[in-house]
C-alpha atoms as a PDB file:
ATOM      1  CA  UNK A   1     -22.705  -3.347  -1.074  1.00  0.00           C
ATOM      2  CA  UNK A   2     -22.201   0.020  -2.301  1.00  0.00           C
ATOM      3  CA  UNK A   3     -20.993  -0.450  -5.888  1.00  0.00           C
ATOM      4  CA  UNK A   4     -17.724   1.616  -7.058  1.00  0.00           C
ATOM      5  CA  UNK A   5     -16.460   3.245  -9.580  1.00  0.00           C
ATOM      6  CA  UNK A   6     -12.802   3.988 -10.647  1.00  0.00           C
ATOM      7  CA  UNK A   7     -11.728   7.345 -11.894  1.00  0.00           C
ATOM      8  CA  UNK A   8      -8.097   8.223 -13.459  1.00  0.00           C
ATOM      9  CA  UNK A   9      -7.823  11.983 -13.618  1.00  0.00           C
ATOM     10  CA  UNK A  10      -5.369  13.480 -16.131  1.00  0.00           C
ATOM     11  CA  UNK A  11      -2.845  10.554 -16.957  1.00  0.00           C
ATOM     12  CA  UNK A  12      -1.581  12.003 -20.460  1.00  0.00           C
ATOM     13  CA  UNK A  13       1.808  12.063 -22.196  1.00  0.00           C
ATOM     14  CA  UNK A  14       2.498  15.900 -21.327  1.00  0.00           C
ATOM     15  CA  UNK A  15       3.146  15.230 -17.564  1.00  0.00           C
ATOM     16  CA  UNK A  16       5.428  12.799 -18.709  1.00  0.00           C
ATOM     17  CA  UNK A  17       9.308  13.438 -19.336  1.00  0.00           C
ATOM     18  CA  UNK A  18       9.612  15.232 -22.603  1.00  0.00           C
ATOM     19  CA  UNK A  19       5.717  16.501 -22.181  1.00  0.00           C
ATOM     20  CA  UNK A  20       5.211  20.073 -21.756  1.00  0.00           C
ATOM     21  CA  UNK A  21       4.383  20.481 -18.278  1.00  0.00           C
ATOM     22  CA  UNK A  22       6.446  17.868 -16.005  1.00  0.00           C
ATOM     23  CA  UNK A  23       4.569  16.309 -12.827  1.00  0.00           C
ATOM     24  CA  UNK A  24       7.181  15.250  -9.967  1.00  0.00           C
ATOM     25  CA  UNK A  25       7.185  11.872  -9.399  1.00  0.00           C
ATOM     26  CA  UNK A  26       4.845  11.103 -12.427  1.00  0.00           C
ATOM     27  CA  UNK A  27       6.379   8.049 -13.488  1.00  0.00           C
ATOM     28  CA  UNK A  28       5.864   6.574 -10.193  1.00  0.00           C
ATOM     29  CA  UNK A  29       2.221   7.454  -9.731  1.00  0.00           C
ATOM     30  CA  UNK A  30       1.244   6.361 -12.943  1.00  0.00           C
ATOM     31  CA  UNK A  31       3.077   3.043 -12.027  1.00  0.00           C
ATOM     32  CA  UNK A  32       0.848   2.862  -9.529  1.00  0.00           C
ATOM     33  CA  UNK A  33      -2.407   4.218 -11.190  1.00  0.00           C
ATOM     34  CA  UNK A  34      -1.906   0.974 -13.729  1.00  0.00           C
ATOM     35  CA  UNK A  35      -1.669  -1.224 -10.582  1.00  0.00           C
ATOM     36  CA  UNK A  36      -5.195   0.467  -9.457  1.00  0.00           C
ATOM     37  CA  UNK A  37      -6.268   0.046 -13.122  1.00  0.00           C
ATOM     38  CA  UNK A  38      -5.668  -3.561 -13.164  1.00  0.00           C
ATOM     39  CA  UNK A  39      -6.680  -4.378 -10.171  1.00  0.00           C
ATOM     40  CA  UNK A  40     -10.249  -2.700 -11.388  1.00  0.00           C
ATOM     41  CA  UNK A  41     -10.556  -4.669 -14.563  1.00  0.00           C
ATOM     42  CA  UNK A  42      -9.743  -7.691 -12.524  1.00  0.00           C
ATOM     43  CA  UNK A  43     -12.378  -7.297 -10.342  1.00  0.00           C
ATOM     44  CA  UNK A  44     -15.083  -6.393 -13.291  1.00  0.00           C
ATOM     45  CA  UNK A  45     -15.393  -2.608 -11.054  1.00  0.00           C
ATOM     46  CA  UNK A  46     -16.511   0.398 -13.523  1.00  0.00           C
ATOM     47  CA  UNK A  47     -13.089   2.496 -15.047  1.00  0.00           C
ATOM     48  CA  UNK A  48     -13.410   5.428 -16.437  1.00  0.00           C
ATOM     49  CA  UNK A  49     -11.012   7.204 -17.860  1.00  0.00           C
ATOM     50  CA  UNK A  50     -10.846  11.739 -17.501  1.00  0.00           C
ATOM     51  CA  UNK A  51      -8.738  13.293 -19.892  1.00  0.00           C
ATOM     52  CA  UNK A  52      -8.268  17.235 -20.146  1.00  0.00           C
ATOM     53  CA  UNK A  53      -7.784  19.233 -23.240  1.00  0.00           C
ATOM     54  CA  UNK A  54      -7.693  23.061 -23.310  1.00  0.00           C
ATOM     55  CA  UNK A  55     -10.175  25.005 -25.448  1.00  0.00           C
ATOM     56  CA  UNK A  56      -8.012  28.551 -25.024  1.00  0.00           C
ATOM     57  CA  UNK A  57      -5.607  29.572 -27.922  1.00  0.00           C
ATOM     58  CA  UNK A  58      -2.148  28.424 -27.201  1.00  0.00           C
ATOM     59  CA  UNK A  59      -2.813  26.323 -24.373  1.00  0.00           C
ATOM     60  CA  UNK A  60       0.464  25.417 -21.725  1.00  0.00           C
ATOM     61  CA  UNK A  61      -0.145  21.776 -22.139  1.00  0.00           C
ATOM     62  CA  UNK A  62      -3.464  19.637 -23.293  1.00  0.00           C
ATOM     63  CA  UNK A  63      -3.504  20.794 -26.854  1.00  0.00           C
ATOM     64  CA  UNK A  64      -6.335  18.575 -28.691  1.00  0.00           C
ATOM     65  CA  UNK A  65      -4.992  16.691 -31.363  1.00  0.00           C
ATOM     66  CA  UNK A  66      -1.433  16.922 -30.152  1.00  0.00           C
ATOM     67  CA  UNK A  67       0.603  13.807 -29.332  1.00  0.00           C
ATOM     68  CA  UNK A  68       0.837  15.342 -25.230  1.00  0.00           C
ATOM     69  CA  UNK A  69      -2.808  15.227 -24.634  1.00  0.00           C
ATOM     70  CA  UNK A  70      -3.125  11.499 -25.437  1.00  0.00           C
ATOM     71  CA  UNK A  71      -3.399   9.125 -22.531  1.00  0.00           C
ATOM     72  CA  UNK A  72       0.035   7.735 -21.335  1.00  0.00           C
ATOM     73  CA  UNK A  73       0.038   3.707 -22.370  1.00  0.00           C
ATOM     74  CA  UNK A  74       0.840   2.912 -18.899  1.00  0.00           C
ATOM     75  CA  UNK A  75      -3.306   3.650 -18.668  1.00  0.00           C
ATOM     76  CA  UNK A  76      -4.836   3.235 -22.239  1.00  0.00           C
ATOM     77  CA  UNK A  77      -8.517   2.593 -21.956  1.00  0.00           C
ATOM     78  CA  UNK A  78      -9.770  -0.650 -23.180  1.00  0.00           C
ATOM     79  CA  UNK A  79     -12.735  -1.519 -25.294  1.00  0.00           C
ATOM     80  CA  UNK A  80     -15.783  -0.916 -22.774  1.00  0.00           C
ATOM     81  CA  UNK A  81     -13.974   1.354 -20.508  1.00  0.00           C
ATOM     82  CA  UNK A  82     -15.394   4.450 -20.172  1.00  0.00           C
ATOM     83  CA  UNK A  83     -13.916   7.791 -21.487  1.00  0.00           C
ATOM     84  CA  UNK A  84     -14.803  11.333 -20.394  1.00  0.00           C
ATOM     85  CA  UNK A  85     -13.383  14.743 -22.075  1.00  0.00           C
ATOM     86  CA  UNK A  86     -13.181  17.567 -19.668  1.00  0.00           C
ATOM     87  CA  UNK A  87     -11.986  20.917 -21.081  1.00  0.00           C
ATOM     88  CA  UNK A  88     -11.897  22.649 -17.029  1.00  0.00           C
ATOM     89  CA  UNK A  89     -10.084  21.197 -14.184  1.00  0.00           C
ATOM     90  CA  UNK A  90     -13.157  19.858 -12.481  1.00  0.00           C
ATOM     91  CA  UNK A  91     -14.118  16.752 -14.133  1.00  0.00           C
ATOM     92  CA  UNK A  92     -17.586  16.953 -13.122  1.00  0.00           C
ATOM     93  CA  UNK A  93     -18.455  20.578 -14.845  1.00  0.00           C
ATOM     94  CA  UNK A  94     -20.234  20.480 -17.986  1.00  0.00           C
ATOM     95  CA  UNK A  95     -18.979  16.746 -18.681  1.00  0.00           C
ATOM     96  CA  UNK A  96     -21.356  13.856 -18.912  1.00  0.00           C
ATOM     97  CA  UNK A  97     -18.994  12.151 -15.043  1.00  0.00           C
ATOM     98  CA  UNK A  98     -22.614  12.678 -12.615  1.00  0.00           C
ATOM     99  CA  UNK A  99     -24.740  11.490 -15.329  1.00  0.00           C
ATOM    100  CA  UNK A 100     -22.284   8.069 -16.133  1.00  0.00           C
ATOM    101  CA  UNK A 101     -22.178   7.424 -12.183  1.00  0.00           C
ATOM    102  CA  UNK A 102     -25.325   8.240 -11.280  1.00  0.00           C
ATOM    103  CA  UNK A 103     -26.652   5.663 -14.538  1.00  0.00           C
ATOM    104  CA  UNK A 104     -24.264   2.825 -13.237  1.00  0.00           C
ATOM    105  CA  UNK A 105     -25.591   3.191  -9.697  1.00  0.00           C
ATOM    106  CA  UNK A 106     -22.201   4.287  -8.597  1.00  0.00           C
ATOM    107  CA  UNK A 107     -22.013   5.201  -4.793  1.00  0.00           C
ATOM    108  CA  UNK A 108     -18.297   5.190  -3.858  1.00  0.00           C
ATOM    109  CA  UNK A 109     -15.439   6.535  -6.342  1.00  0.00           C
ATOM    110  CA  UNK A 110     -11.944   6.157  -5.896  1.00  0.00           C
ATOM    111  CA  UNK A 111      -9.592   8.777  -7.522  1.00  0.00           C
ATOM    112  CA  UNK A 112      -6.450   8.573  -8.884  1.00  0.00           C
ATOM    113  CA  UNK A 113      -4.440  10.489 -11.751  1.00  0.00           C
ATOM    114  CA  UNK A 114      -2.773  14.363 -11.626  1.00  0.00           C
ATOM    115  CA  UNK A 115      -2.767  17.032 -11.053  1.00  0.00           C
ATOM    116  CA  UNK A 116      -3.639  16.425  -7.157  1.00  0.00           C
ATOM    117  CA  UNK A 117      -3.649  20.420  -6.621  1.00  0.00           C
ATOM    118  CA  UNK A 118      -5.988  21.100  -8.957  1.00  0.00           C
ATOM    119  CA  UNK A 119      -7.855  18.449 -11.008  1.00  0.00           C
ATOM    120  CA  UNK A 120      -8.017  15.411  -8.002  1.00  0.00           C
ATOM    121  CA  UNK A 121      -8.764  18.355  -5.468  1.00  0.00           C
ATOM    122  CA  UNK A 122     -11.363  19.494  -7.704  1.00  0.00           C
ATOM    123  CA  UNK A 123     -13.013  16.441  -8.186  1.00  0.00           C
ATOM    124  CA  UNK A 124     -13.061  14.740  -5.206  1.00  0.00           C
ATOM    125  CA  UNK A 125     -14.291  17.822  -3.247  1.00  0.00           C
ATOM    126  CA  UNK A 126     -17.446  17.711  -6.044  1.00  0.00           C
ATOM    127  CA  UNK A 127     -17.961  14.224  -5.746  1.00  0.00           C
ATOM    128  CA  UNK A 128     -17.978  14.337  -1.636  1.00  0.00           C
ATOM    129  CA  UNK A 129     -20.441  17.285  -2.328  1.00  0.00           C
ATOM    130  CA  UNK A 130     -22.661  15.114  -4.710  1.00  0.00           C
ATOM    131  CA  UNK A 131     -22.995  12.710  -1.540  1.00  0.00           C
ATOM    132  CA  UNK A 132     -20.636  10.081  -3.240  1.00  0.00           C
ATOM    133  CA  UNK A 133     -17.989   8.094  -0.671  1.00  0.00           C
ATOM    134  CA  UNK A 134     -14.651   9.047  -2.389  1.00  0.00           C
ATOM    135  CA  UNK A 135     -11.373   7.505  -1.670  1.00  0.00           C
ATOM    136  CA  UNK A 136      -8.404   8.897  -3.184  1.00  0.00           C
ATOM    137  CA  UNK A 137      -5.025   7.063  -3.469  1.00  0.00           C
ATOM    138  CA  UNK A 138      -2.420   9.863  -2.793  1.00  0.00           C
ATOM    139  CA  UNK A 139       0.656   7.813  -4.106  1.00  0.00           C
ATOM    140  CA  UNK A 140      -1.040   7.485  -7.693  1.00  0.00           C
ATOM    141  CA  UNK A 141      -0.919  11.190  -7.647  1.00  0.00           C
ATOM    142  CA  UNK A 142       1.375  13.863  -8.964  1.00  0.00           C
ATOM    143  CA  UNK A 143       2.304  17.468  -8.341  1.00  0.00           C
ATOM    144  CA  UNK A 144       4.683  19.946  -8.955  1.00  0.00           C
ATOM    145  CA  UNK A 145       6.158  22.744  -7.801  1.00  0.00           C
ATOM    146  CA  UNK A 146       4.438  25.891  -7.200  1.00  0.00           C
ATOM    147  CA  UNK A 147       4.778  29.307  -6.881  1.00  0.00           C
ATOM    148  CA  UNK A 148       3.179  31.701  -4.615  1.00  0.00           C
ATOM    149  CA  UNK A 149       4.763  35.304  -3.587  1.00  0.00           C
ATOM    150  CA  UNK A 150       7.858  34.617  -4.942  1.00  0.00           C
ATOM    151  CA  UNK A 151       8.479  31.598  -2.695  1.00  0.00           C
ATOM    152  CA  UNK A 152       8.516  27.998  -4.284  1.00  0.00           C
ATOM    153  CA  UNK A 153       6.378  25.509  -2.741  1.00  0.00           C
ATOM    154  CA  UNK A 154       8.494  21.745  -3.034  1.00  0.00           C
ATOM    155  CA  UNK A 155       5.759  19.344  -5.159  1.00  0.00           C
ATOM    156  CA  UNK A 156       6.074  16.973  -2.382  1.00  0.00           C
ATOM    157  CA  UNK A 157       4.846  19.934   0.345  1.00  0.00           C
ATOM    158  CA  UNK A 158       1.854  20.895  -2.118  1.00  0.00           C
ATOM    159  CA  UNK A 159       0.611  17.151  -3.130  1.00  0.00           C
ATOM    160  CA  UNK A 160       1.102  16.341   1.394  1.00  0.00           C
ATOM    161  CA  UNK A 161      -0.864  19.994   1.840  1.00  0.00           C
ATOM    162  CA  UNK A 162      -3.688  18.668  -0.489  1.00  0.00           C
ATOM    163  CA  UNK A 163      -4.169  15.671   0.690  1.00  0.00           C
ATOM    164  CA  UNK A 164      -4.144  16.643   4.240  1.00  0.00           C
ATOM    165  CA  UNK A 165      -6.924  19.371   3.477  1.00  0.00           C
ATOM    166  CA  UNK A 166      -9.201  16.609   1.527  1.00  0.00           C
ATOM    167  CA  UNK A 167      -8.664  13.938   3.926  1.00  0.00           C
ATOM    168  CA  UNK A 168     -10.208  16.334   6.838  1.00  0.00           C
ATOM    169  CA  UNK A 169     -14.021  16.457   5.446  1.00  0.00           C
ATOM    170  CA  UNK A 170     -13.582  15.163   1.791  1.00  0.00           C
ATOM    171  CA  UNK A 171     -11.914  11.813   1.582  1.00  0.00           C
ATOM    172  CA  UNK A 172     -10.200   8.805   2.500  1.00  0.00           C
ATOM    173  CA  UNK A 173      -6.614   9.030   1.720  1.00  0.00           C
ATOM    174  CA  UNK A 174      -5.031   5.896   1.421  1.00  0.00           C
ATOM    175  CA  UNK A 175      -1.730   3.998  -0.836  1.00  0.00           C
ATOM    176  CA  UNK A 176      -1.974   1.487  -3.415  1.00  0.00           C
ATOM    177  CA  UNK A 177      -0.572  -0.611  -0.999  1.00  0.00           C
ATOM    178  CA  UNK A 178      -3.118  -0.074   1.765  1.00  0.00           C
ATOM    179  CA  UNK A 179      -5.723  -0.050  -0.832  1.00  0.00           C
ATOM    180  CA  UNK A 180      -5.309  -3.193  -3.190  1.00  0.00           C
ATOM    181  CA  UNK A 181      -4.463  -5.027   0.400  1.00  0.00           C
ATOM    182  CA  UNK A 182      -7.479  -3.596   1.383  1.00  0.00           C
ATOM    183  CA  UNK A 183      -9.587  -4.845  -1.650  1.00  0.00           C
END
């Protein structure tokens, strides 16, 4: 059996309510990114925790050493757990992720976490490209609204368009639902 790592993208306090830089929906995809979490520890199945902070001068969110770029408690990593600090949206460049997989014999990844138009895209397109079997959960996933020639793109149209174009060559999109029932 191909053994499997999970990987939660991105779940810090600045998405939250009261964070900088609001996700839609956030509190229920972390809800269900700390099912997916508990589920993993339950089953002994490598965690490891991504979390983003911004190296630019007056970052929009992600500021290290600020309160918003701490993980959100809902998915606090536990002694043992592993802990990766990306400072781009793809979790994979110049971060020690291939490295930490490839040591643990990790085959199959399943992603969860924010933001799925940029940092889930990201790395799930990388890992499918590094030959790995990725599965993402789409409901333990956040967006938000977007912009694009003056016309505003709804969060829920954006996260759907996303995981529509990844689950054509990249992934498996599936819900916690599906997926713990599946485990």
């Amino acid at each position: 059996m191909t053994k499997s790592a999970l990987i939660l993208i991105d779940i810090q306090k600045d998405y939250f309510p009261g964070g900088k830089w609001e996700l839609h929906r956030i509190e229920e995809s972390a809800a269900n990114a700390a099912r997916l979490l508990e589920h993993a520890r339950a089953a002994g199945q490598m965690v490891v925790h991504v979390h983003h902070e911004f190296q630019i001068e007056n970052p929009p969110f992600f500021a290290p050493n600020t309160p918003g770029a701490e993980f959100h408690p809902s998915v606090t990593p536990k002694a043992g757990e592993h802990k990766v600090l990306k400072h781009y949206v793809n979790a994979f460049r110049e971060t020690n992720l291939q490295a930490l997989l490839e040591e643990h014999g990790v085959g199959a990844v399943t992603i969860a976490g924010d933001m799925s138009h940029m940092c889930i895209d990201a790395a799930a397109r990388n890992a499918a490209d590094l030959g790995l079997n990725v599965t993402v959960v789409e409901d333990a996933c956040s967006s938000r609204d977007l912009e694009f020639n003056g016309d505003v793109i709804p969060a829920e149209q954006v996260h759907k368009s996303y995981m529509s174009a990844l689950s054509f060559a990249y992934a498996k999109i599936v819900t916690t639902t599906d997926y713990l029932a599946a485990a």
